[in-house]
N, C-alpha and C. Protein backbone atom coordinates (compact mmCIF):
# COMPACT_ATOMS: atom_id res chain seq x y z
N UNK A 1 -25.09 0.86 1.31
CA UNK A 1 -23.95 0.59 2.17
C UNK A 1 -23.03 1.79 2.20
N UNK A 2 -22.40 2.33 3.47
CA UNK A 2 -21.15 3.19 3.47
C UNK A 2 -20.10 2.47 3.49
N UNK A 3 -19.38 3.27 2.89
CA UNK A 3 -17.80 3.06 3.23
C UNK A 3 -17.40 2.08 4.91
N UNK A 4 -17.28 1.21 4.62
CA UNK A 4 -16.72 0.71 6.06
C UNK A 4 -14.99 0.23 5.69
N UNK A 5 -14.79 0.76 7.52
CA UNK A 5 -13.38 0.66 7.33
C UNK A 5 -13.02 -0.69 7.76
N UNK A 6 -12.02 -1.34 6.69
CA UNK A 6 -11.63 -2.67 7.29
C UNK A 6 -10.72 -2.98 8.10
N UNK A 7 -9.86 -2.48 8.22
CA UNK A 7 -8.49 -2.42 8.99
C UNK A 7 -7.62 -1.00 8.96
N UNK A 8 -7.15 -0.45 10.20
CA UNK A 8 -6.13 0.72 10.13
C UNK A 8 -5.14 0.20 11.25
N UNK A 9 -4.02 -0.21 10.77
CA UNK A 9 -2.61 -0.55 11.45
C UNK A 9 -1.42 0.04 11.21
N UNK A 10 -0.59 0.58 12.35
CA UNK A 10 0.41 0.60 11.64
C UNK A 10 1.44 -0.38 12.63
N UNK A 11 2.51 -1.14 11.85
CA UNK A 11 3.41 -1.65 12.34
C UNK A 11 4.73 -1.16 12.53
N UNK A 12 5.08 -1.77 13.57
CA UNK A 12 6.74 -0.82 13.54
C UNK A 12 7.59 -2.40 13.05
N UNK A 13 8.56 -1.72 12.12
CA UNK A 13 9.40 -2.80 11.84
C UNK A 13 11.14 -2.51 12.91
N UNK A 14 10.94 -1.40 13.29
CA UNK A 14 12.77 -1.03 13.62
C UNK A 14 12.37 0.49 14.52
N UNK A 15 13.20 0.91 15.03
CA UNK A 15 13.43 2.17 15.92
C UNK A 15 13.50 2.81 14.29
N UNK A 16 13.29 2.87 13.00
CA UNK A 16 13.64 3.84 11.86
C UNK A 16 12.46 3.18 10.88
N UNK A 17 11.66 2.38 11.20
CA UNK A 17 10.97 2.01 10.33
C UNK A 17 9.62 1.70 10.35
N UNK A 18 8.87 1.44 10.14
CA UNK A 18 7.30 1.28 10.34
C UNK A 18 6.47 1.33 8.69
N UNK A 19 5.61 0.68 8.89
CA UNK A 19 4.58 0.40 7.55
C UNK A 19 3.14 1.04 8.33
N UNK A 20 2.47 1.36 7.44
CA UNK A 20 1.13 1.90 7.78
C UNK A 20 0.10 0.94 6.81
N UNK A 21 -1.03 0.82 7.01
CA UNK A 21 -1.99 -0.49 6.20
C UNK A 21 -3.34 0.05 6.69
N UNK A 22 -3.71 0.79 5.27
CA UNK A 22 -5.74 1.12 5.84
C UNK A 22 -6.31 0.61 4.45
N UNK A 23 -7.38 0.01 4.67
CA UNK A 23 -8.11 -0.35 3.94
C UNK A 23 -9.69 -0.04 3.98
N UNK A 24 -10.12 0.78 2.84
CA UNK A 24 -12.11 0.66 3.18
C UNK A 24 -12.60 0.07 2.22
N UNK A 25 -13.87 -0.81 2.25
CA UNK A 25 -14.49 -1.71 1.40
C UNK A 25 -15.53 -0.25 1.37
N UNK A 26 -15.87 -0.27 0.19
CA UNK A 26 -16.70 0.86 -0.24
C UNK A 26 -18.26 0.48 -1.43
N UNK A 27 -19.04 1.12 -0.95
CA UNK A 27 -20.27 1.07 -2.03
C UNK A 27 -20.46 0.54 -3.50
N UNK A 28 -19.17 1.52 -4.36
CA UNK A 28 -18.84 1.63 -5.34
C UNK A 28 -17.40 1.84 -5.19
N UNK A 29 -16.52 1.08 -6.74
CA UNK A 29 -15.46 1.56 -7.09
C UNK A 29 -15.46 3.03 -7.36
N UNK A 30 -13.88 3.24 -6.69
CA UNK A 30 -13.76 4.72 -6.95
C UNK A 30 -13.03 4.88 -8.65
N UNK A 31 -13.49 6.34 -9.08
CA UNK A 31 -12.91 6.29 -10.60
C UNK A 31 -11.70 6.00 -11.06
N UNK A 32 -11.35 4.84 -11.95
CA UNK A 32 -9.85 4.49 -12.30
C UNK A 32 -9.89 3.25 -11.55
N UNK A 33 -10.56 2.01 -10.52
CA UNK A 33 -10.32 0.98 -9.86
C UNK A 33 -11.65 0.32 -11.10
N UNK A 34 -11.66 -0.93 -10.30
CA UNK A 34 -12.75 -1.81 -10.93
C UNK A 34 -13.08 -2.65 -9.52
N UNK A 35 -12.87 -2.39 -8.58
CA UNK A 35 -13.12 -3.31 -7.28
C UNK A 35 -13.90 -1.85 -6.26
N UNK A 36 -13.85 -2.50 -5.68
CA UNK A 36 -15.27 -2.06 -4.44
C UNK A 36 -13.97 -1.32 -3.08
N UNK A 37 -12.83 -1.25 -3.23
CA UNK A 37 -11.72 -0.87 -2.15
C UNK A 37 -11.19 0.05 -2.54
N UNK A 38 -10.52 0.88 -1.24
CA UNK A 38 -10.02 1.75 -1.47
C UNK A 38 -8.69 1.94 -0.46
N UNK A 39 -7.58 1.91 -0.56
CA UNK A 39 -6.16 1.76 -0.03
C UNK A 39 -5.13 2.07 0.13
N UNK A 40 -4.05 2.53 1.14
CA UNK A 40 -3.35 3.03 1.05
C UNK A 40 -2.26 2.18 2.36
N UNK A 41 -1.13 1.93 1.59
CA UNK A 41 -0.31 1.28 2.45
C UNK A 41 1.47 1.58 2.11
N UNK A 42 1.67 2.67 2.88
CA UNK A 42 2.97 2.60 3.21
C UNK A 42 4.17 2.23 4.01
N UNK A 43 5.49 2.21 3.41
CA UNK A 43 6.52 1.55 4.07
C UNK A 43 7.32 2.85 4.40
N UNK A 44 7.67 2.94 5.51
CA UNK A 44 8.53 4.82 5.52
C UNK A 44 9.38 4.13 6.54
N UNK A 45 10.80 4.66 6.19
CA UNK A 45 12.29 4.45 6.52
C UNK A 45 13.21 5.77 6.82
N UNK A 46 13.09 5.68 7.89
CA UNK A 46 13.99 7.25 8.19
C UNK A 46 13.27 8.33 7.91
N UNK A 47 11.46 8.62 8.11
CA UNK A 47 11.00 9.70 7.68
C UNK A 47 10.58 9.90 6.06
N UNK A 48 11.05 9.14 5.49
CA UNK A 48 11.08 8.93 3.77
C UNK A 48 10.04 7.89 3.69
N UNK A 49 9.04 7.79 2.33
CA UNK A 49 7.90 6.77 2.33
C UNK A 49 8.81 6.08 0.83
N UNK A 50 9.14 4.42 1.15
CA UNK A 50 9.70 3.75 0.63
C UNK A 50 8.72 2.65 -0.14
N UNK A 51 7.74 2.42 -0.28
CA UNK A 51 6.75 1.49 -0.40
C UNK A 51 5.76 2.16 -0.16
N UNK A 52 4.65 2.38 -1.42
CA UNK A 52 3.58 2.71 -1.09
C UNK A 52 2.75 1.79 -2.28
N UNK A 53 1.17 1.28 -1.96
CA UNK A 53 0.20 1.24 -2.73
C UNK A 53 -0.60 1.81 -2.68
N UNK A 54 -1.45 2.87 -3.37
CA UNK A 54 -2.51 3.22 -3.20
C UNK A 54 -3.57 3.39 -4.63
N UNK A 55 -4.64 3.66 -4.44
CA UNK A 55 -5.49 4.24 -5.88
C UNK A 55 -6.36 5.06 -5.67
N UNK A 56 -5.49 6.15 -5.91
CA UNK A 56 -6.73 7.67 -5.99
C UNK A 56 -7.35 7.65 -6.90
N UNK A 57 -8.14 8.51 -6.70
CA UNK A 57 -9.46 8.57 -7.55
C UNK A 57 -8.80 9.23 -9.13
N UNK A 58 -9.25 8.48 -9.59
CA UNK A 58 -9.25 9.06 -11.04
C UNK A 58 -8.11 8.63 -11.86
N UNK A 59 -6.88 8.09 -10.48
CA UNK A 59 -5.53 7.66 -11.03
C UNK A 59 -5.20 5.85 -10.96
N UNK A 60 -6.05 5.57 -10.08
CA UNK A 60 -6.46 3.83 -10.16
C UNK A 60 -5.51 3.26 -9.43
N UNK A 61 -4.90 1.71 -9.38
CA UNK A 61 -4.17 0.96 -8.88
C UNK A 61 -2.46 1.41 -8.78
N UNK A 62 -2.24 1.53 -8.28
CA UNK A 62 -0.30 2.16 -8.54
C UNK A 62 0.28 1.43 -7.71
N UNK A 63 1.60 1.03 -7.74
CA UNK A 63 2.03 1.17 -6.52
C UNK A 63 3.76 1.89 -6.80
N UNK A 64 4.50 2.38 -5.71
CA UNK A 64 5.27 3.69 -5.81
C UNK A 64 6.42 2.12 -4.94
N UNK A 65 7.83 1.89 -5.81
CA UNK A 65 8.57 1.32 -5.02
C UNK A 65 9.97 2.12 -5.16
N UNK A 66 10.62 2.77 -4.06
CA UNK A 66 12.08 3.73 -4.27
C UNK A 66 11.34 4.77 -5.14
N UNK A 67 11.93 5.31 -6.14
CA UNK A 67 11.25 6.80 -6.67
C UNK A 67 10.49 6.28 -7.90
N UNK A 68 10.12 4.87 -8.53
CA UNK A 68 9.65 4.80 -8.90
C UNK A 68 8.11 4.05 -8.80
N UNK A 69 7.09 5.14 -10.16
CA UNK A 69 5.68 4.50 -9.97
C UNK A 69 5.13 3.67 -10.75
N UNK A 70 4.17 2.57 -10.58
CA UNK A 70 3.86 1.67 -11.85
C UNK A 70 2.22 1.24 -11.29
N UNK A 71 1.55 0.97 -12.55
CA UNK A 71 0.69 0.44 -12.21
C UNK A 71 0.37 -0.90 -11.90
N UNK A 72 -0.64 -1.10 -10.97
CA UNK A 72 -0.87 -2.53 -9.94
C UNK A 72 -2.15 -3.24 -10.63
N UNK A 73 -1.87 -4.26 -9.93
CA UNK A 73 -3.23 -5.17 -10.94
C UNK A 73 -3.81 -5.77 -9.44
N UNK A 74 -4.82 -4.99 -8.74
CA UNK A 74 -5.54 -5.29 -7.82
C UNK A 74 -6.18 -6.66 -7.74
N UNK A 75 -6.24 -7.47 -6.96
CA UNK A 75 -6.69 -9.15 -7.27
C UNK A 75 -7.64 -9.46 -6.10
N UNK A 76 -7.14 -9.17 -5.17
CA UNK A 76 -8.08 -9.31 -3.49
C UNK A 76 -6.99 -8.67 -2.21
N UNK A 77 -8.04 -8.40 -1.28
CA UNK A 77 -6.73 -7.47 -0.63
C UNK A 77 -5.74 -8.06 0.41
N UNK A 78 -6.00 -9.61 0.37
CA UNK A 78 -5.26 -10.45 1.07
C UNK A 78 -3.68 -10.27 -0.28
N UNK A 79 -3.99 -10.75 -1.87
CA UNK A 79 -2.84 -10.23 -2.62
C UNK A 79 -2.13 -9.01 -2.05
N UNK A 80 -3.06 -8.02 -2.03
CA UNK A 80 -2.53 -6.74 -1.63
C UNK A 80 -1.53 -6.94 -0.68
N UNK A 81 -1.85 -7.12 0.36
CA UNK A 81 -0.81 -7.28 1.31
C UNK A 81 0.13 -7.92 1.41
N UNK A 82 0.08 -9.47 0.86
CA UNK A 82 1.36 -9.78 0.27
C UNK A 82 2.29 -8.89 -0.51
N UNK A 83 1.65 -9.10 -1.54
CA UNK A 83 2.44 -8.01 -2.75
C UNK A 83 3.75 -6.88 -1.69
N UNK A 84 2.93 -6.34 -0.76
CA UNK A 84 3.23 -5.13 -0.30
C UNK A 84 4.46 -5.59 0.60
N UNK A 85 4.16 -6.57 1.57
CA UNK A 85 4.99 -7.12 2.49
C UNK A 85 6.31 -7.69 1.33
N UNK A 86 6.01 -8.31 0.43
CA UNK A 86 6.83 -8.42 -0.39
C UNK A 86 7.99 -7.75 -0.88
N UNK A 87 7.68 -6.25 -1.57
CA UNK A 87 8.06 -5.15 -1.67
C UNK A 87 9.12 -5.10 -0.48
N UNK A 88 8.57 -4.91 0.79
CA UNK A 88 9.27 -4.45 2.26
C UNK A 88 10.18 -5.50 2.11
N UNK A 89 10.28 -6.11 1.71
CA UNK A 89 11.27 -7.55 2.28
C UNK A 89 11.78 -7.59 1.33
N UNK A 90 11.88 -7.00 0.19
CA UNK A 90 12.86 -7.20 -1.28
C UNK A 90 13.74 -5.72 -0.88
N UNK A 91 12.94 -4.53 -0.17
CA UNK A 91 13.43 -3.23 -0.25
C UNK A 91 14.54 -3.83 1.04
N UNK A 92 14.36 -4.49 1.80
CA UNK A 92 15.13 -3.80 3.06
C UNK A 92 16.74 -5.36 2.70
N UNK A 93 15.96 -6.31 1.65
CA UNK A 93 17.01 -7.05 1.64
C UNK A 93 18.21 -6.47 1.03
N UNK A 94 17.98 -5.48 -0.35
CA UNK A 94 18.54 -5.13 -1.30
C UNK A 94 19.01 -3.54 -0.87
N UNK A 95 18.53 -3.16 0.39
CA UNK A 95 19.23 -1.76 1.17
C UNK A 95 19.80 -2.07 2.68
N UNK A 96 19.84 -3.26 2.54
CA UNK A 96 20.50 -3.66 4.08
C UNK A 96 21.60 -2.59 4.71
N UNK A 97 22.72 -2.38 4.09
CA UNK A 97 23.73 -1.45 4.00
C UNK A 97 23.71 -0.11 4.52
N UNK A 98 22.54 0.33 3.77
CA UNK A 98 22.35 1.97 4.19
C UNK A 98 21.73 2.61 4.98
């Protein structure tokens, strides 16, 4: 099997805001994951990336919220996207203001 791509979207949330969402179901886990995906989904606000998940190779599950990074506990990528939408909706409740 190759790499197939599952989804590439990006959404606009605002004239300043937009999320991006790609996902590939892949052969093999890449080094540092334990699942078969590979992902990258950001939240960018004014040019700035505010929300990101991704897992590079070698560095595994993360996800990046404001300037800080932590590691993610990958579950299925329907979680994923919650999780993420989550994030967006905790970030924009708790920065309404600025």
């Amino acid at each position: 099997m190759k790499a197939m791509l599952l989804f590439r979207t990006r959404i606009p949330y605002s004239d300043a805001s937009f999320a991006e969402l790609v996902l590939w179901q892949l052969p093999k886990p890449l080094a540092g994951s334990r699942h078969g995906f590979k992902y990258r989904l950001a939240y960018v606000v004014r040019g700035e990336c505010i929300v990101r998940y991704d897992n590079e190779v070698g560095k595994g599950d993360h996800r990046h919220f404001g300037g800080v990074e932590r590691a993610y506990r990958f579950t299925t990528p329907e979680q994923l996207v919650a999780d993420f939408q989550r994030d967006i909706a905790r970030w924009d409740s708790e920065n309404r203001n600025t």
